[in-house]
Protein backbone atom coordinates (compact mmCIF):
# COMPACT_ATOMS: atom_id res chain seq x y z
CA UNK A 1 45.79 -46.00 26.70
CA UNK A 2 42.57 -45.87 28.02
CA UNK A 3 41.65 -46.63 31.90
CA UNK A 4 39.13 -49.58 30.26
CA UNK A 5 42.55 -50.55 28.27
CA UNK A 6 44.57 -50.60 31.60
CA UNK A 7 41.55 -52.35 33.60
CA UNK A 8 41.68 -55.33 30.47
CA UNK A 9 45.38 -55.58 31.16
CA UNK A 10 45.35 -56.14 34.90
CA UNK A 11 42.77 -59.14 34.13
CA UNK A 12 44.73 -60.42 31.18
CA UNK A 13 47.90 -60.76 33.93
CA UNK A 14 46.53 -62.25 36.37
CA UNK A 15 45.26 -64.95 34.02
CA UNK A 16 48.77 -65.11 32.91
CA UNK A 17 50.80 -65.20 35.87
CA UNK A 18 48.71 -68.52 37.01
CA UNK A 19 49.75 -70.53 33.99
CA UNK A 20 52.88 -71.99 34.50
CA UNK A 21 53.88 -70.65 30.98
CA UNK A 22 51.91 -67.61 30.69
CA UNK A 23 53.03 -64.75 28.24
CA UNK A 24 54.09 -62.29 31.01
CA UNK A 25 56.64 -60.43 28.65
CA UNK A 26 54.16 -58.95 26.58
CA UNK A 27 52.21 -57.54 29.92
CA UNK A 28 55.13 -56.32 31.87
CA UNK A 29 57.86 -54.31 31.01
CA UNK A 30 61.18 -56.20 31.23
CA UNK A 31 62.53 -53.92 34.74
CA UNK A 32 59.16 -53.83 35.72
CA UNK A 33 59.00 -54.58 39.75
CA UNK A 34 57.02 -56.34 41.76
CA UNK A 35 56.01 -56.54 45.18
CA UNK A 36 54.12 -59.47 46.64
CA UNK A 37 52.30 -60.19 50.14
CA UNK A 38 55.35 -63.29 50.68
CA UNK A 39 57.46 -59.96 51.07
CA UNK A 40 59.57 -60.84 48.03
CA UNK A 41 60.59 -57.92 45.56
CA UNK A 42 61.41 -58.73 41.80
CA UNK A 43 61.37 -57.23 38.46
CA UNK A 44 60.79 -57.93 35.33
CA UNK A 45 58.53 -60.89 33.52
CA UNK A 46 60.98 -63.34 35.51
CA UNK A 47 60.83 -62.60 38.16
CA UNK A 48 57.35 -62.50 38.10
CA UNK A 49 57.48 -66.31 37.24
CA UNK A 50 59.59 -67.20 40.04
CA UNK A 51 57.59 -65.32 42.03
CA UNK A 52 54.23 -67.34 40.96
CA UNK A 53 55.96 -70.61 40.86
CA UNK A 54 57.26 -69.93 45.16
CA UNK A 55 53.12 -69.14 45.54
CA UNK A 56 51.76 -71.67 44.02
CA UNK A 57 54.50 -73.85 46.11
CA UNK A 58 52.84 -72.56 49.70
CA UNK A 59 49.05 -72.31 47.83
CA UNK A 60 48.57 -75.93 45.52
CA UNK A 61 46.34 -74.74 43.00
CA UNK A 62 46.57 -70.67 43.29
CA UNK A 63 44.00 -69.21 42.12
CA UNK A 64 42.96 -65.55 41.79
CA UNK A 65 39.33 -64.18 41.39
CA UNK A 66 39.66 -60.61 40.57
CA UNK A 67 36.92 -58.16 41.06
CA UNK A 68 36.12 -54.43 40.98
CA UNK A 69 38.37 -52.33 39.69
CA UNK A 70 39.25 -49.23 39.50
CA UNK A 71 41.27 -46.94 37.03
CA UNK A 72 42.63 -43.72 36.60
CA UNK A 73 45.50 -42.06 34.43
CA UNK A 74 48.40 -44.49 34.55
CA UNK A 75 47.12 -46.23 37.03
CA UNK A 76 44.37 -49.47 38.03
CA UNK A 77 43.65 -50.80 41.34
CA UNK A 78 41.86 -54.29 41.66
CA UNK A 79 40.28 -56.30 44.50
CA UNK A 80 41.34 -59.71 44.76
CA UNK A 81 40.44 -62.77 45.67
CA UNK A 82 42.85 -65.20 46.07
CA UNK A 83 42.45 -68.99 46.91
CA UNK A 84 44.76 -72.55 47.20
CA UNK A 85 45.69 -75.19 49.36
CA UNK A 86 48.04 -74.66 52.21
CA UNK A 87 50.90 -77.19 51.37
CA UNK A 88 54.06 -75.40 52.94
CA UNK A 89 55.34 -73.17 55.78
CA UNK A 90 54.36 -69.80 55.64
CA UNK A 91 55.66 -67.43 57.99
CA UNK A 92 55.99 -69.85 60.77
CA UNK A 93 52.45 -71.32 60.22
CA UNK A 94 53.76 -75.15 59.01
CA UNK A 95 51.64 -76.77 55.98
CA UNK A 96 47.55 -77.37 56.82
CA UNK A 97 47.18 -79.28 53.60
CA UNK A 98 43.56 -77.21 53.74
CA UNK A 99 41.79 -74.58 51.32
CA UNK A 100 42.50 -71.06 52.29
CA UNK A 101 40.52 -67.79 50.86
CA UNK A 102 41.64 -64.40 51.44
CA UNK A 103 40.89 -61.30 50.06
CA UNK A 104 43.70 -58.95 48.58
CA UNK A 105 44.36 -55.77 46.49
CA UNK A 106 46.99 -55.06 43.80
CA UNK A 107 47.96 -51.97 42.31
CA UNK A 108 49.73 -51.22 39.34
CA UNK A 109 51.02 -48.65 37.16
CA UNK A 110 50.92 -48.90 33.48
CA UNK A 111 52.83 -47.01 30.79
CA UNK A 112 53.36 -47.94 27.23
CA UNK A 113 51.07 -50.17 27.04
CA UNK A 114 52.87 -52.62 29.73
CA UNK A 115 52.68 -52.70 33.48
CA UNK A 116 55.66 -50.82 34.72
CA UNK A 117 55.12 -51.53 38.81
CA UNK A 118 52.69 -53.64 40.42
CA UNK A 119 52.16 -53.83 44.31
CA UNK A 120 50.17 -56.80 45.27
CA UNK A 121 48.70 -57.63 49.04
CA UNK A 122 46.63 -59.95 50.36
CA UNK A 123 44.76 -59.50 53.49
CA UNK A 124 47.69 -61.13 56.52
CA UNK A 125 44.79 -60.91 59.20
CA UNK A 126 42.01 -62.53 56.82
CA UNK A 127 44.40 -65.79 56.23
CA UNK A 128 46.28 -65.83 59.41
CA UNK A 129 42.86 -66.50 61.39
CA UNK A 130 41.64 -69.01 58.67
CA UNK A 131 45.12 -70.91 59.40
CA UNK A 132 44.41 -71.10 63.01
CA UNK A 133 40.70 -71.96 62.26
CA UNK A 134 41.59 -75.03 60.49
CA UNK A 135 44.98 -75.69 62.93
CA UNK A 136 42.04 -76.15 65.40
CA UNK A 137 40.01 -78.28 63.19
């Protein structure tokens, strides 16, 4: 595959991990792991799911923007932009019930056509101030 090939698959899942029944299977290999900013680690397409469905949970209305990207060999690295209402506890930090933005980055390798690992992170600094910006609003 080519690194334009692996750049198209990295936006094709991340449209289809935000729809609640989005066709991860054909995107991800089916031992394929994952590892989140939430500090969860799964594998495989459901895992993947669960993982988006415990998200979208904490952020109503998840989205993700992604931008550049960049790829080489067997691998594609994309900036993130990620985006949804605060609606439960994260890490201490109860429910706002506000809009949070944060950037992030994912990384993921890609063989066969599928992605085959996948590190994800969002920025912890970037959204921890924005929750104690609006805690003070």
């Amino acid at each position: 595959m080519s690194t334009q090939t692996h750049k198209k698959l990295m936006r094709r899942f991340w449209r289809e991990f935000l729809k609640p029944e989005g066709d991860l299977a054909s995107l991800v290999s089916p031992d394929a792991s994952f590892r989140g900013t939430l500090g969860i680690n799964v594998r495989g397409p459901h895992g993947m799911r669960e993982y988006a469905t415990r998200v979208n949970t904490v952020f109503n209305g998840f989205a993700v923007r992604v931008g550049d990207m960049v790829a080489e060999r067997d691998r594609v690295v994309a900036r993130l932009q990620f985006s949804g209402t605060h609606m439960a506890d994260l890490f201490g930090v109860p429910p706002t019930g506000k809009l949070v933005t944060y950037p992030g980055v994912a990384i993921a390798t890609v063989s066969g056509g599928r992605i085959v690992d996948m590190w994800v992170t969002g920025d912890a600094a970037t959204w921890m101030a924005a929750f104690q910006r609006l805690a003070d609003t």
